[in-house]
N, C-alpha and C. Protein backbone atom coordinates (compact mmCIF):
# COMPACT_ATOMS: atom_id res chain seq x y z
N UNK A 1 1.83 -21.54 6.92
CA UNK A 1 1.95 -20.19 7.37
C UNK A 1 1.13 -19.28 6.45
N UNK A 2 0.42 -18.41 6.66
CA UNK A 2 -0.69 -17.39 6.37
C UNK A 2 0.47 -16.32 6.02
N UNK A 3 0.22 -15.57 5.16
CA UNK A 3 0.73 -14.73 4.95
C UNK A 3 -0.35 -13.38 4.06
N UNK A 4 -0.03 -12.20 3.72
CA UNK A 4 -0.22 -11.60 2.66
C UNK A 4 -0.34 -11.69 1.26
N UNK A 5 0.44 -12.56 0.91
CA UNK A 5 0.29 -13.24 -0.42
C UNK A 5 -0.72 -14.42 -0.80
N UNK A 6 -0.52 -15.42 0.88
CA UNK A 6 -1.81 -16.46 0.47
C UNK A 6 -2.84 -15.80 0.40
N UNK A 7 -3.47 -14.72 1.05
CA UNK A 7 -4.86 -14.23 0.84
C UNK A 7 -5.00 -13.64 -0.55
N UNK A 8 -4.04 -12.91 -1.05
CA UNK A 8 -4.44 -12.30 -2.79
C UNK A 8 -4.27 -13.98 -3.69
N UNK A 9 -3.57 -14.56 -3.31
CA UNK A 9 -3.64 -15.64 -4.26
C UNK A 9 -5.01 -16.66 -4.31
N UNK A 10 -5.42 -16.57 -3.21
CA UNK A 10 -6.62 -17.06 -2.67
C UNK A 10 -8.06 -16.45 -3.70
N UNK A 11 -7.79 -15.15 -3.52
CA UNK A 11 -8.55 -14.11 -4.24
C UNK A 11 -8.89 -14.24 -5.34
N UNK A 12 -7.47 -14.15 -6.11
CA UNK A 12 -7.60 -14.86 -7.44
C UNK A 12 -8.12 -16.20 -7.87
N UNK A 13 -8.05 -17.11 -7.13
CA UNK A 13 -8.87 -18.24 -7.32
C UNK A 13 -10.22 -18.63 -7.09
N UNK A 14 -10.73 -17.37 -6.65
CA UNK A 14 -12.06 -16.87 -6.58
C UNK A 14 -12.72 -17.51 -5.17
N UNK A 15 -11.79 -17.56 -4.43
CA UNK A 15 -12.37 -17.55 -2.50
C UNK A 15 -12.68 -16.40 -1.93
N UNK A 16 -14.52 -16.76 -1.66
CA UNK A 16 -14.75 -15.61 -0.91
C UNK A 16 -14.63 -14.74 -0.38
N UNK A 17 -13.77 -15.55 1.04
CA UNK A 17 -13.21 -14.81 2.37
C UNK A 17 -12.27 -14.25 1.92
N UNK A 18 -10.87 -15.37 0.94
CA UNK A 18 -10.33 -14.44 1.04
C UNK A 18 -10.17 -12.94 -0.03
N UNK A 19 -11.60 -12.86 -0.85
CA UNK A 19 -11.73 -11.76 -1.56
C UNK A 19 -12.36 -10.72 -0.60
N UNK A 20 -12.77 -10.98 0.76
CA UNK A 20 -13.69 -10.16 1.82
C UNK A 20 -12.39 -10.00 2.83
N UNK A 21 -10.91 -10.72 2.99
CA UNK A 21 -10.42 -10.20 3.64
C UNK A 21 -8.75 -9.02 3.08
N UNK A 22 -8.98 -9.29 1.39
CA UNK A 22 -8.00 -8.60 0.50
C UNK A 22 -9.23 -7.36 0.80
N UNK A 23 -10.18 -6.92 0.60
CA UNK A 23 -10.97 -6.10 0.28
C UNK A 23 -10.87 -5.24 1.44
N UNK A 24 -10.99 -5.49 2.59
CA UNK A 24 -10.67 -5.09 3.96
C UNK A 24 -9.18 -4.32 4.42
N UNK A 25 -8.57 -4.91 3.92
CA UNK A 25 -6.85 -4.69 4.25
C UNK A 25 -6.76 -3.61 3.10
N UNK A 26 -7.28 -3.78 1.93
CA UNK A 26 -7.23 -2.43 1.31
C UNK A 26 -7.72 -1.26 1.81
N UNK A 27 -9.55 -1.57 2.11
CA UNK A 27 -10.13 -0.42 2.70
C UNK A 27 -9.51 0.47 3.98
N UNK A 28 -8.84 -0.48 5.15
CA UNK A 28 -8.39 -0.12 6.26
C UNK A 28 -7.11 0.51 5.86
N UNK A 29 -6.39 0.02 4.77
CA UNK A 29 -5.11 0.77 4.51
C UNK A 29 -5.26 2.11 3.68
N UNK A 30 -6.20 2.19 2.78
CA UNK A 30 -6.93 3.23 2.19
C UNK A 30 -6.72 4.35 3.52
N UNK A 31 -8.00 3.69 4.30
CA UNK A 31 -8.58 5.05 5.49
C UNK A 31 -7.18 5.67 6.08
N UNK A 32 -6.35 4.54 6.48
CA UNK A 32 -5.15 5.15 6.84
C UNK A 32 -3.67 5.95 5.65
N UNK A 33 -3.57 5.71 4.60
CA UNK A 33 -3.04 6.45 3.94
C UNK A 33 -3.75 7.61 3.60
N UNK A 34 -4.86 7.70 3.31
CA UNK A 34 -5.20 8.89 3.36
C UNK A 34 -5.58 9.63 4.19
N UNK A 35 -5.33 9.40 5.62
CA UNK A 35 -5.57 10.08 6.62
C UNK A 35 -4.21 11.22 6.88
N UNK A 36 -3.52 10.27 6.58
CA UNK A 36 -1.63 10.62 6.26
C UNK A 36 -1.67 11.74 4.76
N UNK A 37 -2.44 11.42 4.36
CA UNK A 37 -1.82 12.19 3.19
C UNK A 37 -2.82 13.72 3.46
N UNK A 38 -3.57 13.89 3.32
CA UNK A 38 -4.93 14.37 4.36
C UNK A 38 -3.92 15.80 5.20
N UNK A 39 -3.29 15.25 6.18
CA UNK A 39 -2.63 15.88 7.02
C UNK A 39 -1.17 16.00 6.33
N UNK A 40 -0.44 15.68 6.19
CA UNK A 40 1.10 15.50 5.72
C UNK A 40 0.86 16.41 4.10
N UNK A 41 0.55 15.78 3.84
CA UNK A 41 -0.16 16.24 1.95
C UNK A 41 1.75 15.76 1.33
N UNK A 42 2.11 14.91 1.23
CA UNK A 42 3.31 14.37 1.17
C UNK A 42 3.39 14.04 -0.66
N UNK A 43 4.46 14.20 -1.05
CA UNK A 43 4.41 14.06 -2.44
C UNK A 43 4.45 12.42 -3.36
N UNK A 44 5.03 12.08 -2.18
CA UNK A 44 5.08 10.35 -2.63
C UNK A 44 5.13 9.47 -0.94
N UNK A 45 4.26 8.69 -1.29
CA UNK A 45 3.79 7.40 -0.52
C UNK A 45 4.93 6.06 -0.73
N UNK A 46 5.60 5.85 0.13
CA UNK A 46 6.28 4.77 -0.02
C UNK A 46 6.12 3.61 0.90
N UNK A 47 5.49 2.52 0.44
CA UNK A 47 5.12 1.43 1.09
C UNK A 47 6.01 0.33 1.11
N UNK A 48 5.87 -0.73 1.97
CA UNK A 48 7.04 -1.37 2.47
C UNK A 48 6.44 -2.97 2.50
N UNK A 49 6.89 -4.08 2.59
CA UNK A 49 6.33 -4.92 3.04
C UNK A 49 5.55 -6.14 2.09
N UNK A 50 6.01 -7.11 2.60
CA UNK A 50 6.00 -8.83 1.44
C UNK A 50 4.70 -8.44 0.65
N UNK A 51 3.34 -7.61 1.03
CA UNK A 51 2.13 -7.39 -0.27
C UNK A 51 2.76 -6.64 -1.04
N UNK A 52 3.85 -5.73 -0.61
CA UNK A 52 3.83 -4.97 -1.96
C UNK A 52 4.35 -5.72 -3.10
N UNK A 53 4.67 -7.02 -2.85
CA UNK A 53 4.90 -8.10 -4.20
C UNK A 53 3.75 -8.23 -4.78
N UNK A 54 2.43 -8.00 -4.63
CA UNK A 54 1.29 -8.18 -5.19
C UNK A 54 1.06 -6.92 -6.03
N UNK A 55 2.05 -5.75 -5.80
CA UNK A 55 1.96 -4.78 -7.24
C UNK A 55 0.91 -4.33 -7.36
N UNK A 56 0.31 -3.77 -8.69
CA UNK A 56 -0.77 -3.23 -8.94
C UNK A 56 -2.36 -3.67 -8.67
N UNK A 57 -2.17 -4.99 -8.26
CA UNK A 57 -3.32 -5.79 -7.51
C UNK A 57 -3.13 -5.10 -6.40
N UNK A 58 -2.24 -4.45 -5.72
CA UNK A 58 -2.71 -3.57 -4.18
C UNK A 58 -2.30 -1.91 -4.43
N UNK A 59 -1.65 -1.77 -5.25
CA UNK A 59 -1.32 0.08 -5.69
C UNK A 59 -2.66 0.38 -6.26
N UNK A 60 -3.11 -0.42 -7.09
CA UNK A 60 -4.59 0.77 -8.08
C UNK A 60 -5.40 0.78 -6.85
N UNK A 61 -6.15 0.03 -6.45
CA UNK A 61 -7.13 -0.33 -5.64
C UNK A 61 -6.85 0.97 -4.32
N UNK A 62 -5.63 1.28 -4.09
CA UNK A 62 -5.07 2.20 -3.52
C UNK A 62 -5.12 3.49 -3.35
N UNK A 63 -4.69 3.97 -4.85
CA UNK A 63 -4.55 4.86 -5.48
C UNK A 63 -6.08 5.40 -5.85
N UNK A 64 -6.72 4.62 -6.19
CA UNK A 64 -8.31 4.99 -6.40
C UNK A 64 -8.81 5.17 -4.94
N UNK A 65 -8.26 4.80 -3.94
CA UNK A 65 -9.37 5.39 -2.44
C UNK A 65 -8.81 6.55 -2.09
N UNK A 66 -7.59 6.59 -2.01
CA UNK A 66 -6.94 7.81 -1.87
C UNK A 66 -7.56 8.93 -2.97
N UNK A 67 -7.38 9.10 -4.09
CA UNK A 67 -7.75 9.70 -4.78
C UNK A 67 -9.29 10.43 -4.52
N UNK A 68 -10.04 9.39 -4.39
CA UNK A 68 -11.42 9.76 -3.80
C UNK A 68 -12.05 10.11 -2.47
N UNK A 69 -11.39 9.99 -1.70
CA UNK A 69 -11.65 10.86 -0.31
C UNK A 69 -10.28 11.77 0.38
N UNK A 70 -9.55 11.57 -0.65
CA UNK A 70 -8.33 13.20 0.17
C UNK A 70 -8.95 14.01 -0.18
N UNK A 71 -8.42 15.46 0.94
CA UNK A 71 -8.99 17.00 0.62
C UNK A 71 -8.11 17.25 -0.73
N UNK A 72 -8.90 18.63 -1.23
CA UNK A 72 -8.21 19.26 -1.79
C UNK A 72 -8.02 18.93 -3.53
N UNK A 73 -9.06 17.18 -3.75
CA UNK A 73 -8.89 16.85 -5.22
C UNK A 73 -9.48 18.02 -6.18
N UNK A 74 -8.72 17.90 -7.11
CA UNK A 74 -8.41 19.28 -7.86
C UNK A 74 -7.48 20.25 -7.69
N UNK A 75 -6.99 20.70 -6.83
CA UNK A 75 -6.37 21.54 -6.70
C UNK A 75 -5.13 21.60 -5.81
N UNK A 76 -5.04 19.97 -5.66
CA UNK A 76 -3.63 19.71 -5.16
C UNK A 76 -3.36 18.01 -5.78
N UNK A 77 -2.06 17.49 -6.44
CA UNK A 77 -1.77 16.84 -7.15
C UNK A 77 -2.07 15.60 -5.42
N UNK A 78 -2.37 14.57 -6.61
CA UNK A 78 -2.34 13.46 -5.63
C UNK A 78 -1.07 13.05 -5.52
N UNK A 79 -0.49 12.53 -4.06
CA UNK A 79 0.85 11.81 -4.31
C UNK A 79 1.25 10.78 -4.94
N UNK A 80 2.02 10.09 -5.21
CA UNK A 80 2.63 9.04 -6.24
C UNK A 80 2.43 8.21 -4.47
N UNK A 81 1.90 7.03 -5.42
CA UNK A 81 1.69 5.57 -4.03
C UNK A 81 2.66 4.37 -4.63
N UNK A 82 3.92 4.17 -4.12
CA UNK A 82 4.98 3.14 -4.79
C UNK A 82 5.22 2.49 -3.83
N UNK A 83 5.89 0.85 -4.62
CA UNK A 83 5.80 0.01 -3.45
C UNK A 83 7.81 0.52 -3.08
N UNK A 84 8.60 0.25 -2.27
CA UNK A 84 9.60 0.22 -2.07
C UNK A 84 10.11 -0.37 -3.01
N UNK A 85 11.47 -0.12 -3.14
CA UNK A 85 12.48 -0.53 -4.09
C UNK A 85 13.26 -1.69 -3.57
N UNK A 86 13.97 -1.61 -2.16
CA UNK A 86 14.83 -2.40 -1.78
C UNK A 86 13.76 -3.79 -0.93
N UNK A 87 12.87 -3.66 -0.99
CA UNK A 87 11.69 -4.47 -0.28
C UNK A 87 12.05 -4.70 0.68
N UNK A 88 12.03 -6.01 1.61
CA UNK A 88 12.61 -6.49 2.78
C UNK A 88 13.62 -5.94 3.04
N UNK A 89 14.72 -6.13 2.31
CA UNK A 89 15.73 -5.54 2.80
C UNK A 89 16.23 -4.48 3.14
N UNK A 90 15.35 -3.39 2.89
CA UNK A 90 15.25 -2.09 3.13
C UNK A 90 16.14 -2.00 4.83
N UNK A 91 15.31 -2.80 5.49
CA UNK A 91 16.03 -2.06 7.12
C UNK A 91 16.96 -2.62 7.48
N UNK A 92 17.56 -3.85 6.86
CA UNK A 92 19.45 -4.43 6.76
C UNK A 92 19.91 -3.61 6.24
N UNK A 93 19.85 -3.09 4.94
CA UNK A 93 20.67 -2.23 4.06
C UNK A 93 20.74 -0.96 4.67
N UNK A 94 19.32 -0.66 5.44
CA UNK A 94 19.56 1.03 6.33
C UNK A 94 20.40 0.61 7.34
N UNK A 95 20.22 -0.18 7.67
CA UNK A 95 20.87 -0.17 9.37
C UNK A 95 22.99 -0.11 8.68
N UNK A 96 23.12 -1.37 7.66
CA UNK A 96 24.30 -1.58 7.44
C UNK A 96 24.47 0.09 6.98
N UNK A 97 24.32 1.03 5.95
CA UNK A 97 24.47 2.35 5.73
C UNK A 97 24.90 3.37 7.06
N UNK A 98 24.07 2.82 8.16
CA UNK A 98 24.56 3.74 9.44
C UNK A 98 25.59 3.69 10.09
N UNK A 99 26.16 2.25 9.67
CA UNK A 99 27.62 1.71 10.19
C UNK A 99 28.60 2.26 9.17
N UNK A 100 28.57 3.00 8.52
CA UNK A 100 29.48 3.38 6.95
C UNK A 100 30.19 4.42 7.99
C-alpha cells in the first residue's frame, strides 16, 4: 500500500520520482494554502492528515512558499502552519464530543 509516508521515505533514500513526487504535493499544497491564506488571511493553518507525521520535512518547505507568494509580506504577520494535535483521530474524538 502507497501511502504519504512511503513517498518521503523514498525521498530520503535518494529516489528520484519519489523526490519529483514529494516536491509536487508540496508545490500543489503550497498554491493551495496560500490561496486560503491570500483570501481568509487566517492566523493559524491547521493541517490534518498521516504526512503531517513527516513534520518539518513538510511544515518548512511550507512555510517558505507561503511566506513567499502571500499578499501583504511585510505588513501582515504570516500565519503559524501546524500539523494537528489529535492527528487521525481528530474526527472520532469530534464526532464522540458532539454526543456529550
Amino acid at each position: 500500500k502507497v501511502r504519504g509516508k512511503t513517498a518521503f521515505d523514498a525521498m530520503r533514500m535518494g529516489d528520484a520520482a519519489a523526490t519529483l513526487v514529494v516536491e509536487s504535493y508540496i508545490y500543489y499544497l503550497g498554491e493551495g494554502l496560500t490561496n486560503c491564506v491570500n483570501i481568509l488571511q487566517p492566523e493559524v493553518v491547521c493541517l490534518g492528515g498521516g504526512v503531517c507525521g513527516e513534520g518539518d520535512s513538510l511544515l518548512i518547505p511550507l512555510r517558505e512558499y507561503v511566506e513567499k507568494y502571500r499578499f501583504g509580506r511585510g505588513n501582515i504577520r504570516q500565519p503559524r502552519i501546524v500539523c494537528a494535535q489529535l492527528g487521525n483521530d481528530a474526527g472520532v474524538i469530534g464526532a464522540a464530543m458532539l454526543g456529550r
